[in-house]
C-alpha atoms as a PDB file:
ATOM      1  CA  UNK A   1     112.541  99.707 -53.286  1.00  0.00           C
ATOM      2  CA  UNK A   2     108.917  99.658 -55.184  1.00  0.00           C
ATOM      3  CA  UNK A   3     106.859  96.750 -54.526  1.00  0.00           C
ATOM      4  CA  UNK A   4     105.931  96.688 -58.067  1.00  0.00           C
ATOM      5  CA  UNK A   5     107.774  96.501 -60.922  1.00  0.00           C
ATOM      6  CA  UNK A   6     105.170  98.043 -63.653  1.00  0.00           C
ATOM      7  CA  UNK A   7     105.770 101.510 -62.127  1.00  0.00           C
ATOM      8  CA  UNK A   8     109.822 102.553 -62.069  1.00  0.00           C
ATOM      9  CA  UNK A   9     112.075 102.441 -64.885  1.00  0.00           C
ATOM     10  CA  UNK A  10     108.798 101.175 -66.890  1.00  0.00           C
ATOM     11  CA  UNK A  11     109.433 101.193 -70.979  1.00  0.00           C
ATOM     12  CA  UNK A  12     106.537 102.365 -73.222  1.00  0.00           C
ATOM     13  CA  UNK A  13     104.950 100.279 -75.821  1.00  0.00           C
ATOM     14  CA  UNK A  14     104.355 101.146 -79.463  1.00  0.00           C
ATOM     15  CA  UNK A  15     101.206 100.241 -80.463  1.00  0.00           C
ATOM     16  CA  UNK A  16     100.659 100.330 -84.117  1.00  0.00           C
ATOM     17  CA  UNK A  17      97.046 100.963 -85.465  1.00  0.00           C
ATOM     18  CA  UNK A  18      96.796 100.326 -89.203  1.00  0.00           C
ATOM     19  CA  UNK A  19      93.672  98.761 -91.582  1.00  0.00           C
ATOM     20  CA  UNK A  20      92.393  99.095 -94.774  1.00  0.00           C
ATOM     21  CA  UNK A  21      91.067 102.287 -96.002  1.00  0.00           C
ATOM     22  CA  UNK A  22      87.759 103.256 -94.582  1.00  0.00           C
ATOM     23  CA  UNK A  23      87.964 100.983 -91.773  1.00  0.00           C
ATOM     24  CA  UNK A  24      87.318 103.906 -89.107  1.00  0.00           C
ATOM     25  CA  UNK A  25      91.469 104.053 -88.268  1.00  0.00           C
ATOM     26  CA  UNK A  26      91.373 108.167 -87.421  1.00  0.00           C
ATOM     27  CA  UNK A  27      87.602 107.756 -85.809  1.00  0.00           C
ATOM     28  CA  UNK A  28      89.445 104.964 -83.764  1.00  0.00           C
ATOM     29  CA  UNK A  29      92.585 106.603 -83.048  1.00  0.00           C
ATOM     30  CA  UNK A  30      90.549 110.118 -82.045  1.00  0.00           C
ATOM     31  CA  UNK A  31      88.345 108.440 -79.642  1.00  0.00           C
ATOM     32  CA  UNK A  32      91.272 106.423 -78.047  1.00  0.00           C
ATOM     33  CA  UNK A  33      93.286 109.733 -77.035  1.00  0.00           C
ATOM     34  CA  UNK A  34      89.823 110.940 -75.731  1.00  0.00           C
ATOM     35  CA  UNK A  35      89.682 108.143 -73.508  1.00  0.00           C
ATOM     36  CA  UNK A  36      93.225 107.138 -73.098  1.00  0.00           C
ATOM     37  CA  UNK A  37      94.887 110.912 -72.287  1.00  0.00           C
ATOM     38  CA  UNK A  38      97.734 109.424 -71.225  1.00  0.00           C
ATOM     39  CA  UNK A  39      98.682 107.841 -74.798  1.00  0.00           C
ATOM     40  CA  UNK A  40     100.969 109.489 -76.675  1.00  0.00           C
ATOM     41  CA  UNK A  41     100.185 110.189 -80.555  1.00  0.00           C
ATOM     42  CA  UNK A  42     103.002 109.777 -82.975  1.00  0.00           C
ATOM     43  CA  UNK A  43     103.814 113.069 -84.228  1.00  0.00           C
ATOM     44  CA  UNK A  44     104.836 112.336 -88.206  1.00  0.00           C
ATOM     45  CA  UNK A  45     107.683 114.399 -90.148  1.00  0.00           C
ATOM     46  CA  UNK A  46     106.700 115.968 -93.159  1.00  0.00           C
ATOM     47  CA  UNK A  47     108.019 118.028 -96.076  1.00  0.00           C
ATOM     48  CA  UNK A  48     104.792 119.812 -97.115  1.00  0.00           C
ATOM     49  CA  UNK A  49     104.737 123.459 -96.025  1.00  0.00           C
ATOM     50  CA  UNK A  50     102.682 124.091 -92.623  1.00  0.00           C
ATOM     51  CA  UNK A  51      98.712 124.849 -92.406  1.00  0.00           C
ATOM     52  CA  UNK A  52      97.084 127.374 -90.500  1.00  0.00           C
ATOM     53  CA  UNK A  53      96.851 127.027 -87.022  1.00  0.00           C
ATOM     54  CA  UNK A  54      99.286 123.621 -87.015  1.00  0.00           C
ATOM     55  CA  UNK A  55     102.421 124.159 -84.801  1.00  0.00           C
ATOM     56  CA  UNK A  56     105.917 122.384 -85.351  1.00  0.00           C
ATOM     57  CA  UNK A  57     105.983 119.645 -82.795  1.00  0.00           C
ATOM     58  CA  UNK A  58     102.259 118.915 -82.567  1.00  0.00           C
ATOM     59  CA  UNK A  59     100.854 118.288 -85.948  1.00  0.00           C
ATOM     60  CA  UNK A  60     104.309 117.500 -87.470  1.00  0.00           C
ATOM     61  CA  UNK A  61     108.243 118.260 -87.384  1.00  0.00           C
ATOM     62  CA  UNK A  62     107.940 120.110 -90.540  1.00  0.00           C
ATOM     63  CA  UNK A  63     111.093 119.475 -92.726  1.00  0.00           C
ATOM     64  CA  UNK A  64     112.630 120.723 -95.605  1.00  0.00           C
ATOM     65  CA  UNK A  65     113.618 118.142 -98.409  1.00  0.00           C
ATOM     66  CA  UNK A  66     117.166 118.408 -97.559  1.00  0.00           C
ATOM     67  CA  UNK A  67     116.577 117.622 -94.058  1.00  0.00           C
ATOM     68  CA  UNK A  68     114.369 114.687 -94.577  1.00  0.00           C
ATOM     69  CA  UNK A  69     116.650 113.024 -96.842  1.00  0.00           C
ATOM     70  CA  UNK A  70     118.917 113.302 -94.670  1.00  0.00           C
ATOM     71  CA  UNK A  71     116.809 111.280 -92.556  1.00  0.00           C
ATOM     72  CA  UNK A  72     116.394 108.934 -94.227  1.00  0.00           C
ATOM     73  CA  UNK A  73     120.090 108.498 -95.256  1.00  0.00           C
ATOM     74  CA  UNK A  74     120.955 107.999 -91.632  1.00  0.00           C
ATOM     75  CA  UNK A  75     117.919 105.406 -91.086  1.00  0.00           C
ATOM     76  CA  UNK A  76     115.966 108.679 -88.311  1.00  0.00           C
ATOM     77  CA  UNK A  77     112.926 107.394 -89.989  1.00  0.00           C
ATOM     78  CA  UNK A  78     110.785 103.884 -89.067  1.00  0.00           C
ATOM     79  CA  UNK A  79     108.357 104.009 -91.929  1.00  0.00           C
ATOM     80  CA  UNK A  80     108.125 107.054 -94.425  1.00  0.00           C
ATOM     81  CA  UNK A  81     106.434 107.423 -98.012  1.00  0.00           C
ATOM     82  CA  UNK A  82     105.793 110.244-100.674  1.00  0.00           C
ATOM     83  CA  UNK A  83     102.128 111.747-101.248  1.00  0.00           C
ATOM     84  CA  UNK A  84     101.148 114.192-103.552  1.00  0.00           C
ATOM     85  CA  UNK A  85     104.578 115.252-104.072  1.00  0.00           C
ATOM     86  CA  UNK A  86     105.805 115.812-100.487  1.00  0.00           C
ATOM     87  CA  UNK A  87     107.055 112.971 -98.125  1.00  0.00           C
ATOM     88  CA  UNK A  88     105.929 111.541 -94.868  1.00  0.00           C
ATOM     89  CA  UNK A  89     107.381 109.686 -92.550  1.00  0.00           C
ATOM     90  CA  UNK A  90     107.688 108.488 -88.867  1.00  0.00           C
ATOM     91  CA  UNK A  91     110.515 109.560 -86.795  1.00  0.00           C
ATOM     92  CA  UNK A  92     112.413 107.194 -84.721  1.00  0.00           C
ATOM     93  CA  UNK A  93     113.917 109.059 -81.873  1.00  0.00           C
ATOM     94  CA  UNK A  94     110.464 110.692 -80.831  1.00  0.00           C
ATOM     95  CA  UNK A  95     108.883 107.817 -80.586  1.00  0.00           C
ATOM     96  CA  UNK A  96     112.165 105.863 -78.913  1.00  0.00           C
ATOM     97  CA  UNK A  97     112.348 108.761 -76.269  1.00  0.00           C
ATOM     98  CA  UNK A  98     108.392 108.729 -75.603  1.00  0.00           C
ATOM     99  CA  UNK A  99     108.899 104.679 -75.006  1.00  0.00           C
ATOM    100  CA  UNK A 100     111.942 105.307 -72.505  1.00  0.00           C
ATOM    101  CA  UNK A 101     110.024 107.825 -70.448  1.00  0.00           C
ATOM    102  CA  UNK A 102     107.674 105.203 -70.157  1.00  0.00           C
ATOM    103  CA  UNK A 103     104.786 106.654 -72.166  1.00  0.00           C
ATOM    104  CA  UNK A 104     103.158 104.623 -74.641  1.00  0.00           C
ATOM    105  CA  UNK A 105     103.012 105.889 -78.244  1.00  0.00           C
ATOM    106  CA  UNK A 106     100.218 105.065 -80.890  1.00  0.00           C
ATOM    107  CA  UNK A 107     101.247 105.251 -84.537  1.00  0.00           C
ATOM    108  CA  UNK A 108      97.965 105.335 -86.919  1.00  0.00           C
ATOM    109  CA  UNK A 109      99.505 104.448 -90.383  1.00  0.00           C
ATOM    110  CA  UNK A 110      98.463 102.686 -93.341  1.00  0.00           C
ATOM    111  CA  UNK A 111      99.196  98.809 -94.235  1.00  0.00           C
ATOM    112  CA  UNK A 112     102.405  99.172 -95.695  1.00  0.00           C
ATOM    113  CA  UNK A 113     103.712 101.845 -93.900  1.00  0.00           C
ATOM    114  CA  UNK A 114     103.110  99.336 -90.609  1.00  0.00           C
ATOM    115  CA  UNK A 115     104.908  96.615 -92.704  1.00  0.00           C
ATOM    116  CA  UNK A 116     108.200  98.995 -92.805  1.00  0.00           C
ATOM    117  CA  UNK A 117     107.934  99.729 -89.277  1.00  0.00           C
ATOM    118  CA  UNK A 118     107.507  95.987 -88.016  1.00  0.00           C
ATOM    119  CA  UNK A 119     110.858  95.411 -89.982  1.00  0.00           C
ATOM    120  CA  UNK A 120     112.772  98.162 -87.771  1.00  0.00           C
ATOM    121  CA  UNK A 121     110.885  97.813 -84.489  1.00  0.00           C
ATOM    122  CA  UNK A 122     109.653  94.520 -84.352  1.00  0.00           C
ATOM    123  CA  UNK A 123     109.256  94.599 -80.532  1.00  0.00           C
ATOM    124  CA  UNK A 124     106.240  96.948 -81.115  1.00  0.00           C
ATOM    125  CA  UNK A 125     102.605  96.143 -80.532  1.00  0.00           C
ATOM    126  CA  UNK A 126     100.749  95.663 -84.253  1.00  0.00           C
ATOM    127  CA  UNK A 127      96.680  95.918 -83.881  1.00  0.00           C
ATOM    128  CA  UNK A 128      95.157  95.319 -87.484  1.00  0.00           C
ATOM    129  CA  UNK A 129      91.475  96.828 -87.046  1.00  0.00           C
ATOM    130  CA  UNK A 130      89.046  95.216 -89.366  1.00  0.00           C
ATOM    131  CA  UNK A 131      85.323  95.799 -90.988  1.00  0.00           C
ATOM    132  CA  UNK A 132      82.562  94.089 -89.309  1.00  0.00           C
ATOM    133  CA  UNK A 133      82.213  92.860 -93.531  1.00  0.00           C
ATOM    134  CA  UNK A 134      82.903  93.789 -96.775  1.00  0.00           C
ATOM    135  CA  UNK A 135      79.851  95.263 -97.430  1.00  0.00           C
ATOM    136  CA  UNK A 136      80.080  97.384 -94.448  1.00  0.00           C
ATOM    137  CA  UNK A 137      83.279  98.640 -95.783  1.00  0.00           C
ATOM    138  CA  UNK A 138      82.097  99.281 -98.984  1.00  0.00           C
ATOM    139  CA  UNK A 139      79.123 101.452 -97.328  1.00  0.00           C
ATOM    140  CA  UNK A 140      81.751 103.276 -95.682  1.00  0.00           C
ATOM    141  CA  UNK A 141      83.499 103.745 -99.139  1.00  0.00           C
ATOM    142  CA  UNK A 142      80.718 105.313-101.126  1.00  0.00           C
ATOM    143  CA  UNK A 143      79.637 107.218 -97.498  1.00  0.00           C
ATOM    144  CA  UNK A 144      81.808 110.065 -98.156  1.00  0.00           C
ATOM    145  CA  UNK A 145      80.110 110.432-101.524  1.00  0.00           C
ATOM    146  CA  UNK A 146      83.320 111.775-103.283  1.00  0.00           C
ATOM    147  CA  UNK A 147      84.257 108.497-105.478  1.00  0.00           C
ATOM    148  CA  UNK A 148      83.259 107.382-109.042  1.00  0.00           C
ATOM    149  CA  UNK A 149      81.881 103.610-109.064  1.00  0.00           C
ATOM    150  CA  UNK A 150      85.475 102.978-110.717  1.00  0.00           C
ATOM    151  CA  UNK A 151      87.409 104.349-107.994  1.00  0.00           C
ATOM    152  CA  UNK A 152      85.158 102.650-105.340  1.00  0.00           C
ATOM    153  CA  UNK A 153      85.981  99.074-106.845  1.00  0.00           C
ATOM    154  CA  UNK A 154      89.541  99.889-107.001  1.00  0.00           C
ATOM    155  CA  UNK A 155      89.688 101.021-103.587  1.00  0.00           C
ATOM    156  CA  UNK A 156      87.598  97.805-102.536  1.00  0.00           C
ATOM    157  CA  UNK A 157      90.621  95.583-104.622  1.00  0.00           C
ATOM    158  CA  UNK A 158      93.088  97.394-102.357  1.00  0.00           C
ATOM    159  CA  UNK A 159      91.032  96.817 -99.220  1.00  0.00           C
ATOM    160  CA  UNK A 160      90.951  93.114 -99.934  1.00  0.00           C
ATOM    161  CA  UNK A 161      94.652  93.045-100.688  1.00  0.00           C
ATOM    162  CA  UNK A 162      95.591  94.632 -97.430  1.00  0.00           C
ATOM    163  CA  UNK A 163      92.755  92.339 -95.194  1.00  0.00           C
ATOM    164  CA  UNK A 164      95.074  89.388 -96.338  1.00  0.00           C
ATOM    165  CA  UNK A 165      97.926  91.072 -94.673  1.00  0.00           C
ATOM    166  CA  UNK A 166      96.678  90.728 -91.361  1.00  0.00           C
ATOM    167  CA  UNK A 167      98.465  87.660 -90.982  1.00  0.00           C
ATOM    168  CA  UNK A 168     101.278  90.168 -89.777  1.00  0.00           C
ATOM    169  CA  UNK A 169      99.821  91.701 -86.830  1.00  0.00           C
ATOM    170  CA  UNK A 170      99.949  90.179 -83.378  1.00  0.00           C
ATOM    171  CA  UNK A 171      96.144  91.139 -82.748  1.00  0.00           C
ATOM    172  CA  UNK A 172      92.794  91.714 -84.852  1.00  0.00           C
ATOM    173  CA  UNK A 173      90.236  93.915 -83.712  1.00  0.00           C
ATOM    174  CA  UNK A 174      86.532  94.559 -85.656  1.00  0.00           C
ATOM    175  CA  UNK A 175      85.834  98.222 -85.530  1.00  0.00           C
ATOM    176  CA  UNK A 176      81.814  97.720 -85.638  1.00  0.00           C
ATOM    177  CA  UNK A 177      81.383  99.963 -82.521  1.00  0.00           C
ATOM    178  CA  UNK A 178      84.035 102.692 -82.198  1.00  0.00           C
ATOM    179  CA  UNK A 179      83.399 102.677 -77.946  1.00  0.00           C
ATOM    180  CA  UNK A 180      84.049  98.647 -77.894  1.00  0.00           C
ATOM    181  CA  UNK A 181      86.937  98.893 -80.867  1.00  0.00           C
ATOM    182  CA  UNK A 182      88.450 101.333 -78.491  1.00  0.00           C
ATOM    183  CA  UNK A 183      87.782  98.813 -75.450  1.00  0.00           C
ATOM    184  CA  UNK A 184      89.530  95.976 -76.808  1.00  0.00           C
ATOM    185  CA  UNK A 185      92.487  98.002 -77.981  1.00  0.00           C
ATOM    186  CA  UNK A 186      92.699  99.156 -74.116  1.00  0.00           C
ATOM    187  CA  UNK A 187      92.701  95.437 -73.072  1.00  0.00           C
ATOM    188  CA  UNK A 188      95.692  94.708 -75.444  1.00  0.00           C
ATOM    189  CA  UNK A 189      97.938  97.439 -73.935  1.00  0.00           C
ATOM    190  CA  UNK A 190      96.996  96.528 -70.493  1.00  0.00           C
ATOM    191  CA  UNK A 191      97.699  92.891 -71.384  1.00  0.00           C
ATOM    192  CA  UNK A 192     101.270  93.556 -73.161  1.00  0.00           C
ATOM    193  CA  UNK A 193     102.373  95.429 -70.240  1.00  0.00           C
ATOM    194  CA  UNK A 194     101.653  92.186 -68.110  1.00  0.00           C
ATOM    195  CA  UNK A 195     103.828  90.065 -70.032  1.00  0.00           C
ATOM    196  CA  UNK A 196     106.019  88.276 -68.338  1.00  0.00           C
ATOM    197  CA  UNK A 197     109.100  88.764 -70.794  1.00  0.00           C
ATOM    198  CA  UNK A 198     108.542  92.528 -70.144  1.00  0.00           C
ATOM    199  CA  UNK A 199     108.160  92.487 -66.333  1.00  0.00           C
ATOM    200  CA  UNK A 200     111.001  90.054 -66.267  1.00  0.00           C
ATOM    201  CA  UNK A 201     113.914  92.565 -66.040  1.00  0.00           C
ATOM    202  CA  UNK A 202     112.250  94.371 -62.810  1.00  0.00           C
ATOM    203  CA  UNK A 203     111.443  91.412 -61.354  1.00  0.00           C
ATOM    204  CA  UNK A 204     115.455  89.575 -61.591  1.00  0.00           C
ATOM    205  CA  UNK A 205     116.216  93.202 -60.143  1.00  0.00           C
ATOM    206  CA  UNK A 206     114.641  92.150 -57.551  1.00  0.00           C
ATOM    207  CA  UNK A 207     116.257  89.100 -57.113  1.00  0.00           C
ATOM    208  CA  UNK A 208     119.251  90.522 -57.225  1.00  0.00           C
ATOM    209  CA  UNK A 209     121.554  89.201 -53.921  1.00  0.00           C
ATOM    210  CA  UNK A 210     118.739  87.018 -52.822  1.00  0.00           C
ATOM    211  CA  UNK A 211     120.284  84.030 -51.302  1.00  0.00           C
ATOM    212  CA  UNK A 212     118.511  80.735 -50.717  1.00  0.00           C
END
């Protein structure tokens, strides 16, 4: 018998990385698997028609329309949405099966996608990464140099609108260096697996025919 119960039988966590647009999530995300090789990324399904060089499995379970309603007739899917005419969404038994091997699983996603998904796994970890300001953000924004000044201040009203949802998540973390973002995120999953409500189950295994 193990003399500690984080190692055998250990569940995965979810941890779900979402923030405004522009906040740095795929920068974030990127670096973390660098560091963190051991983290599983949540492979999406998708009903767009594969790229060059992207293989089923890896960059997505590609689907076709038939199939992916049919996911989400039999509720397969935690979170999914429709872009530019195809749709998107997060499967439920890849990520459940990642979790029961005991690997954890990071989901980058969007504000309301991460909304769905705390409705139908509630259990999972929910990090909202934040702007060190507005004006930062907004820097970020007109960065990429692709946006009319009409656009920018409609993707600014969104940003705003989705800050005030971080009253959702269980953690906030300011993405103003992508090494320390990254840092703190680590912290979080080392602290969740120390929870006692988590370890609990090993540790009444233990127990287990103790007398006394």
């Amino acid at each position: 018998m193990t003399n500690n119960p984080q190692e055998p039988g250990r569940k995965g966590l979810l941890i779900v990385l979402s923030g405004p647009a522009g906040v740095g999530k795929g920068t974030v995300c990127s670096h973390l698997r660098r560091i963190s090789p051991d983290l599983v990324y949540s492979v999406s399904a998708t009903t767009r028609a594969p790229r060059q060089g992207e293989q089923e499995g890896i960059n997505y379970f590609f689907k076709s329309r038939e199939q992916f309603q049919a996911m989400i007739d039999n509720d397969e899917l935690l979170e999914w949405a429709q872009y530019v005419g195809n749709f998107y969404g997060t499967p439920r038994s890849f990520v459940e099966d990642m979790i029961a091997s005991g690997r954890d699983v990071i989901l980058e996603i969007e504000v309301q996608g991460a909304l769905q998904v705390k409705n139908k796994y509630p259990q999972g970890v929910f990090v909202f990464l934040m702007p060190p300001s507005l004006d930062e953000l907004k820097m970020r924004i007109t960065g990429r140099g692709t946006e009319t000044e009409d656009v920018i201040e409609k993707r600014m009203n969104v940003a705003i609108e989705e800050l005030r949802m971080m009253r959702h998540y269980h953690y906030v973390v300011t993405n103003d260096e992508v090494e320390s973002a990254c840092e703190r995120i680590r912290s979080i999953i080392a602290a969740e697996h120390c929870k006692r409500e988590r370890l609990e189950p090993y540790l009444n295994k233990w127990l287990e025919g103790v007398t006394g």
